[in-house]
PDB file of N, CA and C in Angstrom:
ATOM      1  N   UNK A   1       0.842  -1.171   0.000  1.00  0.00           N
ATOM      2  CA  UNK A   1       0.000   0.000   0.000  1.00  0.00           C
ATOM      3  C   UNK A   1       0.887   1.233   0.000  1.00  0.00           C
ATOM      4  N   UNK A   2       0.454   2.130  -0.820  1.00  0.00           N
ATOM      5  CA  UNK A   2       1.396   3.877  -1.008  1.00  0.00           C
ATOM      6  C   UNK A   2       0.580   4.670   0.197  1.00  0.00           C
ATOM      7  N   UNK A   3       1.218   5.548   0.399  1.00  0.00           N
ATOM      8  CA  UNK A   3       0.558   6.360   1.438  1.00  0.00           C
ATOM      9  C   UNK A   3       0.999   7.894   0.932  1.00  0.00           C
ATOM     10  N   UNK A   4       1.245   7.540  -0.304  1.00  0.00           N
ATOM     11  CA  UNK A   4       1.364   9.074  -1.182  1.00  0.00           C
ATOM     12  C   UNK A   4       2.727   9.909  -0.554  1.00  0.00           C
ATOM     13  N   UNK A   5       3.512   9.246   0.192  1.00  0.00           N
ATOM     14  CA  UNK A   5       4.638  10.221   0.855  1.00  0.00           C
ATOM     15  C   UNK A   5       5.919   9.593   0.434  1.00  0.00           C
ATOM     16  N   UNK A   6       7.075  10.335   0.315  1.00  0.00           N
ATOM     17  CA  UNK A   6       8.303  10.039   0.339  1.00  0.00           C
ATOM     18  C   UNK A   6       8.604   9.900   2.109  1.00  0.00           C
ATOM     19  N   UNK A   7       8.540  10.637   2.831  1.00  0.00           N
ATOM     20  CA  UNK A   7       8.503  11.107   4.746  1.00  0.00           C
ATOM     21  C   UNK A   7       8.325   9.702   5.035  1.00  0.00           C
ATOM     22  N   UNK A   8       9.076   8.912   5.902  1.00  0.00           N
ATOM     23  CA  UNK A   8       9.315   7.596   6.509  1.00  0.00           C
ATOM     24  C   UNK A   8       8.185   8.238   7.437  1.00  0.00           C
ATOM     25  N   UNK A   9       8.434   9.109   8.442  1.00  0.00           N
ATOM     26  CA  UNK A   9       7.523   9.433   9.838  1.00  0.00           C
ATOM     27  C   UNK A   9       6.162   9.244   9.234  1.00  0.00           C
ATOM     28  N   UNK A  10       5.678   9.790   8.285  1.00  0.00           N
ATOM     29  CA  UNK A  10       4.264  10.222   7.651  1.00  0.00           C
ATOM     30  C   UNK A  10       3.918   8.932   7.274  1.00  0.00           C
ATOM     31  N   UNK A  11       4.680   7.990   6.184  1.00  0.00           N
ATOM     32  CA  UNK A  11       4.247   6.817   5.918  1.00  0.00           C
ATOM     33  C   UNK A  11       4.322   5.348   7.001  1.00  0.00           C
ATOM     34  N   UNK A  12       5.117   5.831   8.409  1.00  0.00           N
ATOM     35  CA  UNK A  12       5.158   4.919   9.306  1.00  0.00           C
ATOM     36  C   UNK A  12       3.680   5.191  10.060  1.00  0.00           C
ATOM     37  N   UNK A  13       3.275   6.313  10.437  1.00  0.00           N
ATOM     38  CA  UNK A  13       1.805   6.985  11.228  1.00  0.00           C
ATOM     39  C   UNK A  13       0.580   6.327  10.609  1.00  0.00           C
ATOM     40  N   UNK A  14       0.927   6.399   8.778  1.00  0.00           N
ATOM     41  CA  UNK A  14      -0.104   6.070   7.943  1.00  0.00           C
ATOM     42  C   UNK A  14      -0.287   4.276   8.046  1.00  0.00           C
ATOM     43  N   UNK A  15       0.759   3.543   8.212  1.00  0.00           N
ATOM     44  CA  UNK A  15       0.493   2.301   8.340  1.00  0.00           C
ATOM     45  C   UNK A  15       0.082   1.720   9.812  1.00  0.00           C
ATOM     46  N   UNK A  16       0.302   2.510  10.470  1.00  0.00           N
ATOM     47  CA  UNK A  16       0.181   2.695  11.763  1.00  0.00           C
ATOM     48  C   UNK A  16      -1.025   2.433  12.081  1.00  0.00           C
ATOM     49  N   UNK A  17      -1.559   3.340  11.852  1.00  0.00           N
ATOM     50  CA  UNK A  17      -3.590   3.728  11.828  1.00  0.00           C
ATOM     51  C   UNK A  17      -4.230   2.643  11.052  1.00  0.00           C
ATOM     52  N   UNK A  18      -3.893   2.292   9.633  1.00  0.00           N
ATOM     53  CA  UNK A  18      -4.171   1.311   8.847  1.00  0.00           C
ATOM     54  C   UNK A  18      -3.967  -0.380   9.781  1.00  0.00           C
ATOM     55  N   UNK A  19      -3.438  -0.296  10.247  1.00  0.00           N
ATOM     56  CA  UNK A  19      -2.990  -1.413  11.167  1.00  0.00           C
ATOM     57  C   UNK A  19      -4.237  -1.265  12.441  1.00  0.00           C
ATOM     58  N   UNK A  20      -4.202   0.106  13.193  1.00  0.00           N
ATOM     59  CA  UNK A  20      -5.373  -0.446  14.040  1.00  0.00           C
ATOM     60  C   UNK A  20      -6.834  -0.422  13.672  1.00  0.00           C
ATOM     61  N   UNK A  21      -6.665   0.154  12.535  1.00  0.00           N
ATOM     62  CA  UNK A  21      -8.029   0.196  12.144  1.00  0.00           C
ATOM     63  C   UNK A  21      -8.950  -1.695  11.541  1.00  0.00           C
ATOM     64  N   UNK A  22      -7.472  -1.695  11.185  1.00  0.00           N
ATOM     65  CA  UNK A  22      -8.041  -3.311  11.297  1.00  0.00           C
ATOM     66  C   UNK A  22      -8.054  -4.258  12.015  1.00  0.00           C
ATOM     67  N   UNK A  23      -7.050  -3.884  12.885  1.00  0.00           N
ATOM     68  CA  UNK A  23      -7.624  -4.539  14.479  1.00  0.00           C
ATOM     69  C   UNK A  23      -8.913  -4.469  14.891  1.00  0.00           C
ATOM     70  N   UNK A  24      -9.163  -3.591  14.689  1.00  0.00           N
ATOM     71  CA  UNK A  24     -10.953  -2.618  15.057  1.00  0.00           C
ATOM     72  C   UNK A  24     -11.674  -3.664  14.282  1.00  0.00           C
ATOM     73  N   UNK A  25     -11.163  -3.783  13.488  1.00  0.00           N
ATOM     74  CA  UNK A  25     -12.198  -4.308  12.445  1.00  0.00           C
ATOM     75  C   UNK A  25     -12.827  -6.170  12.514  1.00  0.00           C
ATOM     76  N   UNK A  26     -11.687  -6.528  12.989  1.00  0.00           N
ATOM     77  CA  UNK A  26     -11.265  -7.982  12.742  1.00  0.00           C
ATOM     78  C   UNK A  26     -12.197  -8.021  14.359  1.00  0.00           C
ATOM     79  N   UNK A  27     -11.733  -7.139  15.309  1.00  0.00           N
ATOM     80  CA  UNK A  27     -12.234  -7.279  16.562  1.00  0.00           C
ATOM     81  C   UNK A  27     -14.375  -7.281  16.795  1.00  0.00           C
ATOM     82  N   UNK A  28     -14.349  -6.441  16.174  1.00  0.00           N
ATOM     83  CA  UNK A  28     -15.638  -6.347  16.013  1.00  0.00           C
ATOM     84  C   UNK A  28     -16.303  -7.444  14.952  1.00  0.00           C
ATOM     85  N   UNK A  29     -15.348  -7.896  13.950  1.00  0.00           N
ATOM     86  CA  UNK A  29     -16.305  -9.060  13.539  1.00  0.00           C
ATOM     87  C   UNK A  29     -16.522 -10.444  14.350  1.00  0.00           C
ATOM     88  N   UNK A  30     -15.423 -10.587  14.847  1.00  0.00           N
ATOM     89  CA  UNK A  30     -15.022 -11.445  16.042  1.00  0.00           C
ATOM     90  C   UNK A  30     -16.035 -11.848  17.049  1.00  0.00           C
ATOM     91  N   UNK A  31     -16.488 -10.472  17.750  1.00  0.00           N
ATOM     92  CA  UNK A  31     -17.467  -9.988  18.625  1.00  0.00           C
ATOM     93  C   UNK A  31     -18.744  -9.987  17.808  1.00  0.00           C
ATOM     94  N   UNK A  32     -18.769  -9.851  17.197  1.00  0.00           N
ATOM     95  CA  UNK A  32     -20.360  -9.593  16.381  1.00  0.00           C
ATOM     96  C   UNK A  32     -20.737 -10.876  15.018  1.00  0.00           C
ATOM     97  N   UNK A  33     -20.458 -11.986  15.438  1.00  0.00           N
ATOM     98  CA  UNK A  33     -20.615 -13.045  14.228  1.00  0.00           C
ATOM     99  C   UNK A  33     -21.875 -12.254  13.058  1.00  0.00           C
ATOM    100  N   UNK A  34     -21.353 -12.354  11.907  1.00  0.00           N
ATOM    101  CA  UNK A  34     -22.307 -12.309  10.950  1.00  0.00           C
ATOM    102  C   UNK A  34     -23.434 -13.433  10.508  1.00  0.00           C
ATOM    103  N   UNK A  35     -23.237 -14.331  11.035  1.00  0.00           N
ATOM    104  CA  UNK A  35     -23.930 -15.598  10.331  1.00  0.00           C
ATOM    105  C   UNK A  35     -23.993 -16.152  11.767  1.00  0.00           C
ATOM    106  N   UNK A  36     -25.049 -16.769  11.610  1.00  0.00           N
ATOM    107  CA  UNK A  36     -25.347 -17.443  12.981  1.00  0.00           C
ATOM    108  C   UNK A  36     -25.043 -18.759  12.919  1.00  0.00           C
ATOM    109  N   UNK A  37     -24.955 -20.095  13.842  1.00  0.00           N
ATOM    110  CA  UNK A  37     -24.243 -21.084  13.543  1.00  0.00           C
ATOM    111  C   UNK A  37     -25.243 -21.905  12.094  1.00  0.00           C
ATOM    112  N   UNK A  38     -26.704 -22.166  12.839  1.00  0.00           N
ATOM    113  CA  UNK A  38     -27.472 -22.657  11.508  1.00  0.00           C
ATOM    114  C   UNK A  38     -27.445 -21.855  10.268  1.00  0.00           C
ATOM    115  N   UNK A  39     -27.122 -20.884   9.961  1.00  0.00           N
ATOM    116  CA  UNK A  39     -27.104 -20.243   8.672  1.00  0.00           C
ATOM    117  C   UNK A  39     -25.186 -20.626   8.179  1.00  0.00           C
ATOM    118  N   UNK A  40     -24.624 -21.052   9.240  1.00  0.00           N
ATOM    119  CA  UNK A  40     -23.367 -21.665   8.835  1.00  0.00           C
ATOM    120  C   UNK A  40     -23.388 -23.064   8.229  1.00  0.00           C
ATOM    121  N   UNK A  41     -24.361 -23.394   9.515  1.00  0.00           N
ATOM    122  CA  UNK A  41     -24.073 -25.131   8.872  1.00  0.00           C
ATOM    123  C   UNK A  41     -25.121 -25.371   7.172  1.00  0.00           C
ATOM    124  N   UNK A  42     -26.008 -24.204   7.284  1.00  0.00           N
ATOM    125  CA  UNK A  42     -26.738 -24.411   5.775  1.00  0.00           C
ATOM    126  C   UNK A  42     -25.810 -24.050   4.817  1.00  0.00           C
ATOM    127  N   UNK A  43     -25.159 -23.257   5.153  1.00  0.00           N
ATOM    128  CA  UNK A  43     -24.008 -23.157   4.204  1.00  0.00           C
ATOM    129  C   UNK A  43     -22.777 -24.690   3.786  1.00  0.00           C
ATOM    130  N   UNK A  44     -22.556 -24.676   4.916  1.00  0.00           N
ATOM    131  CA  UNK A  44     -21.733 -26.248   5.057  1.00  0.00           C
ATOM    132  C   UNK A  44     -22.501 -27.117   3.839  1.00  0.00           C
ATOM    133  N   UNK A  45     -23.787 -27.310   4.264  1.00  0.00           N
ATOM    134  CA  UNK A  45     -24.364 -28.500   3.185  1.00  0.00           C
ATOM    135  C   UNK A  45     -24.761 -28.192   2.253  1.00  0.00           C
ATOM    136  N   UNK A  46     -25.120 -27.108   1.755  1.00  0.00           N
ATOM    137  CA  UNK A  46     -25.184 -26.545   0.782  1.00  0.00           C
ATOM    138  C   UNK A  46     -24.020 -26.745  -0.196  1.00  0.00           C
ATOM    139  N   UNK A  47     -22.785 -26.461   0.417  1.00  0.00           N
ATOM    140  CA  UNK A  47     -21.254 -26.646  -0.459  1.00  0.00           C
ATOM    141  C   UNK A  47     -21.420 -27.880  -0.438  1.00  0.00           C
ATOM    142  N   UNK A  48     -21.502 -29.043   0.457  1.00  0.00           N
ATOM    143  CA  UNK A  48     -21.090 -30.197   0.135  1.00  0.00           C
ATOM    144  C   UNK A  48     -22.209 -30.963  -1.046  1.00  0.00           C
ATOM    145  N   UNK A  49     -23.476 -30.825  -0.623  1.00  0.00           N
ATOM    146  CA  UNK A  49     -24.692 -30.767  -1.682  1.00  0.00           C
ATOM    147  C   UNK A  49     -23.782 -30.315  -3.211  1.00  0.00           C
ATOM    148  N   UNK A  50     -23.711 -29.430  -3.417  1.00  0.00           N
ATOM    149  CA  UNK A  50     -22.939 -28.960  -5.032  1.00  0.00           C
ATOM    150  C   UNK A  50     -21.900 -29.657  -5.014  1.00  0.00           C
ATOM    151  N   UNK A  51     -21.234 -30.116  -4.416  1.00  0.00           N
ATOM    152  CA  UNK A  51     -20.161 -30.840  -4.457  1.00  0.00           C
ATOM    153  C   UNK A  51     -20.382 -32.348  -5.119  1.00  0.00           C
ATOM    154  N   UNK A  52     -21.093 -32.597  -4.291  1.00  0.00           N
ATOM    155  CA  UNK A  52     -21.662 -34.313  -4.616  1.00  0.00           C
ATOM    156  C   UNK A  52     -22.381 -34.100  -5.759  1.00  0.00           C
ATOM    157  N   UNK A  53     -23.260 -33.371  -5.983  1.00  0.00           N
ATOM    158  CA  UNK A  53     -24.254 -33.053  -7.439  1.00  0.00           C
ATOM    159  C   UNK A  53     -23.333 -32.937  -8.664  1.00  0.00           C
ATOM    160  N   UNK A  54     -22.317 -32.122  -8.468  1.00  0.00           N
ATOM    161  CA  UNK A  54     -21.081 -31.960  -9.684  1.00  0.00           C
ATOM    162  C   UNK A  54     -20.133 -33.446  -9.541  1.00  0.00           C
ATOM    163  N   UNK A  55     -20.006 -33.992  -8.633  1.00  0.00           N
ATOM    164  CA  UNK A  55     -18.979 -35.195  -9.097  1.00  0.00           C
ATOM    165  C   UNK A  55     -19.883 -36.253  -9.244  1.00  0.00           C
ATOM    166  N   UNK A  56     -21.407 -36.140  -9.146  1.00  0.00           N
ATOM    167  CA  UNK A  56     -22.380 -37.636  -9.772  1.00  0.00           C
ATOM    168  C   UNK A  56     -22.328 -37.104 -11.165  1.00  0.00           C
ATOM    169  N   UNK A  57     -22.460 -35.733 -11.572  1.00  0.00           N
ATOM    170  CA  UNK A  57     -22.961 -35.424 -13.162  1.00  0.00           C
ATOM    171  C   UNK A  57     -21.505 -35.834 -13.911  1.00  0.00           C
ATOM    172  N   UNK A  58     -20.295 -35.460 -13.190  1.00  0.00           N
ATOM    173  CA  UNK A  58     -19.207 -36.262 -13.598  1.00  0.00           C
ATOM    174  C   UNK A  58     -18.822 -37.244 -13.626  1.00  0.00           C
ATOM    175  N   UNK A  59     -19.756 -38.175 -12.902  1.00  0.00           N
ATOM    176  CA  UNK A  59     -19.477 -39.817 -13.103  1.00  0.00           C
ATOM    177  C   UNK A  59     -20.524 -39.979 -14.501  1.00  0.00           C
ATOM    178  N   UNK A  60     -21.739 -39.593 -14.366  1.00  0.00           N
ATOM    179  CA  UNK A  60     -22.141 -40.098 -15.335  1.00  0.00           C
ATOM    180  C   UNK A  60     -21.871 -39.471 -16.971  1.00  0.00           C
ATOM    181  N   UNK A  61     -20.755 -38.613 -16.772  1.00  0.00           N
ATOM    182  CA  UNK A  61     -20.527 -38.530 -18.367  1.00  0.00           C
ATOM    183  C   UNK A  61     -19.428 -39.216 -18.901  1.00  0.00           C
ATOM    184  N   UNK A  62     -18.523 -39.105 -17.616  1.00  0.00           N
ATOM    185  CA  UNK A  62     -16.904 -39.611 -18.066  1.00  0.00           C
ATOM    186  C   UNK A  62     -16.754 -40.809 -17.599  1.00  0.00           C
ATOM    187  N   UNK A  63     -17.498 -41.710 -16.777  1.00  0.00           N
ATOM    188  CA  UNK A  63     -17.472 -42.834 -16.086  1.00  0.00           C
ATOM    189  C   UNK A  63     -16.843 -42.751 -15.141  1.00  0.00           C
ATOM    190  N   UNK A  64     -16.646 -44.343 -14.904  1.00  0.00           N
ATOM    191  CA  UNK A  64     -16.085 -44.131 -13.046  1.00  0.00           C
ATOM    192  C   UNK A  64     -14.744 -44.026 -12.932  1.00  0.00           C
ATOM    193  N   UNK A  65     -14.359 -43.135 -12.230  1.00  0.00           N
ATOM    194  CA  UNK A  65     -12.768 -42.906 -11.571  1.00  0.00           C
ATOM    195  C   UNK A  65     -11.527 -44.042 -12.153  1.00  0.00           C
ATOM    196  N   UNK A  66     -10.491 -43.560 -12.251  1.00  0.00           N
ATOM    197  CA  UNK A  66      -9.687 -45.047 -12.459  1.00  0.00           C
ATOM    198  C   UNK A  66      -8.923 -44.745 -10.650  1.00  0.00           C
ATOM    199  N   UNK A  67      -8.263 -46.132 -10.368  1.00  0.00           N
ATOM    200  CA  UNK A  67      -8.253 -46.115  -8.823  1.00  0.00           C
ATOM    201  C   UNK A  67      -7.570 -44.926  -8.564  1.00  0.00           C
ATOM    202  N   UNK A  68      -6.353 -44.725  -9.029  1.00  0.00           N
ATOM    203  CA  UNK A  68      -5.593 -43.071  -8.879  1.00  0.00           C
ATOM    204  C   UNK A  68      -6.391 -41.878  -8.527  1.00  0.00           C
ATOM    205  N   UNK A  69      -7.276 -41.972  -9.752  1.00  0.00           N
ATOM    206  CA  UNK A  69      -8.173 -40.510  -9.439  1.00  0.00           C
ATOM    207  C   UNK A  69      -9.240 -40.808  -8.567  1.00  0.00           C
ATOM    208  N   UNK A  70      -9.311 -41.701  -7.878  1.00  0.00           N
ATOM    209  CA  UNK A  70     -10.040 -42.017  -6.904  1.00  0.00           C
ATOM    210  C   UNK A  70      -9.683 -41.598  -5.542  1.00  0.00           C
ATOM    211  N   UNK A  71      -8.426 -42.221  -5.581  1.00  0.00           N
ATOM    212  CA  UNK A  71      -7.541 -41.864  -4.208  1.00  0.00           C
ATOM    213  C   UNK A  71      -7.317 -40.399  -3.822  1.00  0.00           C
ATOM    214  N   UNK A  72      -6.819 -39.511  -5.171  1.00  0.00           N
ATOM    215  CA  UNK A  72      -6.553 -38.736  -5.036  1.00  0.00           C
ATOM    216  C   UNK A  72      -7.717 -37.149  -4.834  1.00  0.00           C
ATOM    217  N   UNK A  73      -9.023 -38.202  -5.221  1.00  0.00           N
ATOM    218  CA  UNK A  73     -10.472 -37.392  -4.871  1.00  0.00           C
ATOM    219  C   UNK A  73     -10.781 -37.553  -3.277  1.00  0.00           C
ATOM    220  N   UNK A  74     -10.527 -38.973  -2.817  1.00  0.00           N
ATOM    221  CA  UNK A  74     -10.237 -38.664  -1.450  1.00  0.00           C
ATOM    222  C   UNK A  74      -9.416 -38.174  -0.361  1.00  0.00           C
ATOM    223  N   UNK A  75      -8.376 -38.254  -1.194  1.00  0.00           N
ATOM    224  CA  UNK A  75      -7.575 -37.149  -0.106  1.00  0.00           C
ATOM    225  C   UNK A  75      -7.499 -35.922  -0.641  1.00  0.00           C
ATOM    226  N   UNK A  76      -8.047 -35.356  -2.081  1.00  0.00           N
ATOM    227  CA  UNK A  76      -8.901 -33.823  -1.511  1.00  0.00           C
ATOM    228  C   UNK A  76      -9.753 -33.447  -0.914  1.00  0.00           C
ATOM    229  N   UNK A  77     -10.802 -34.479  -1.250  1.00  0.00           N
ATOM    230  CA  UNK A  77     -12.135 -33.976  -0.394  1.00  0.00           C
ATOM    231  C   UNK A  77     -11.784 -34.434   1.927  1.00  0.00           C
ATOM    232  N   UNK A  78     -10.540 -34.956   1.867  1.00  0.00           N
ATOM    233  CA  UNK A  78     -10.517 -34.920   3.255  1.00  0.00           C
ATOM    234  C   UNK A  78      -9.826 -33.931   3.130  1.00  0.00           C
ATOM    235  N   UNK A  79      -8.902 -33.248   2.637  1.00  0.00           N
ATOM    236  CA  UNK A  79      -8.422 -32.052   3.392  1.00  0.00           C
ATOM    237  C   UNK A  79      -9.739 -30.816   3.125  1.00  0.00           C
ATOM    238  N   UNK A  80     -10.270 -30.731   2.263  1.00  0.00           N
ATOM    239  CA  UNK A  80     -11.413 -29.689   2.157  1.00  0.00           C
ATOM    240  C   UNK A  80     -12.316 -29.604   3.479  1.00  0.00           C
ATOM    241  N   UNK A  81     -12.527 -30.930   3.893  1.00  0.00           N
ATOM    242  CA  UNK A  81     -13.483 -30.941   5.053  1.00  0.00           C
ATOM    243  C   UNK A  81     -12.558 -31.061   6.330  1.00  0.00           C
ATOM    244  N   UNK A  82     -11.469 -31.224   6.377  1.00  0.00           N
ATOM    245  CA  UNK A  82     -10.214 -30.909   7.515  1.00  0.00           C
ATOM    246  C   UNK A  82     -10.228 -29.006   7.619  1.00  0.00           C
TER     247      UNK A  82
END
């Protein structure tokens, strides 16, 4: 980020403020959840729902997995849900 100055003092003050202002920020979202837990977890299944819907429409065009891309669908989809 520029802070429009050559002045170290001016551009150290400016990152300064920029810094707590997002403390402020991060703090208050922290404190104030936007989403409540059930509007989280509808979200949760919702992603996993599209998830499963896109890899059945992909079984049935390209057929089934060979074992490799099998394995390697399960250990993405465990780190996704890790």
């Amino acid at each position: 980020m520029q802070f429009g100055t050559n002045d170290l003092r001016t551009a150290k003050l400016g990152s300064c403020r920029l810094y707590v202002g997002a403390e402020e920020l991060f703090s208050t979202l922290r404190a104030l959840p936007m989403l409540t837990d059930d509007q989280l977890a509808h979200l949760v299944r919702d992603f996993y729902d599209t998830m499963l819907s896109d890899e059945n429409a992909g079984r049935l065009t390209r057929g089934p997995l060979p074992e490799c891309g099998r394995e390697a669908r399960v250990r993405q989809y465990a780190t996704m849900a890790a």
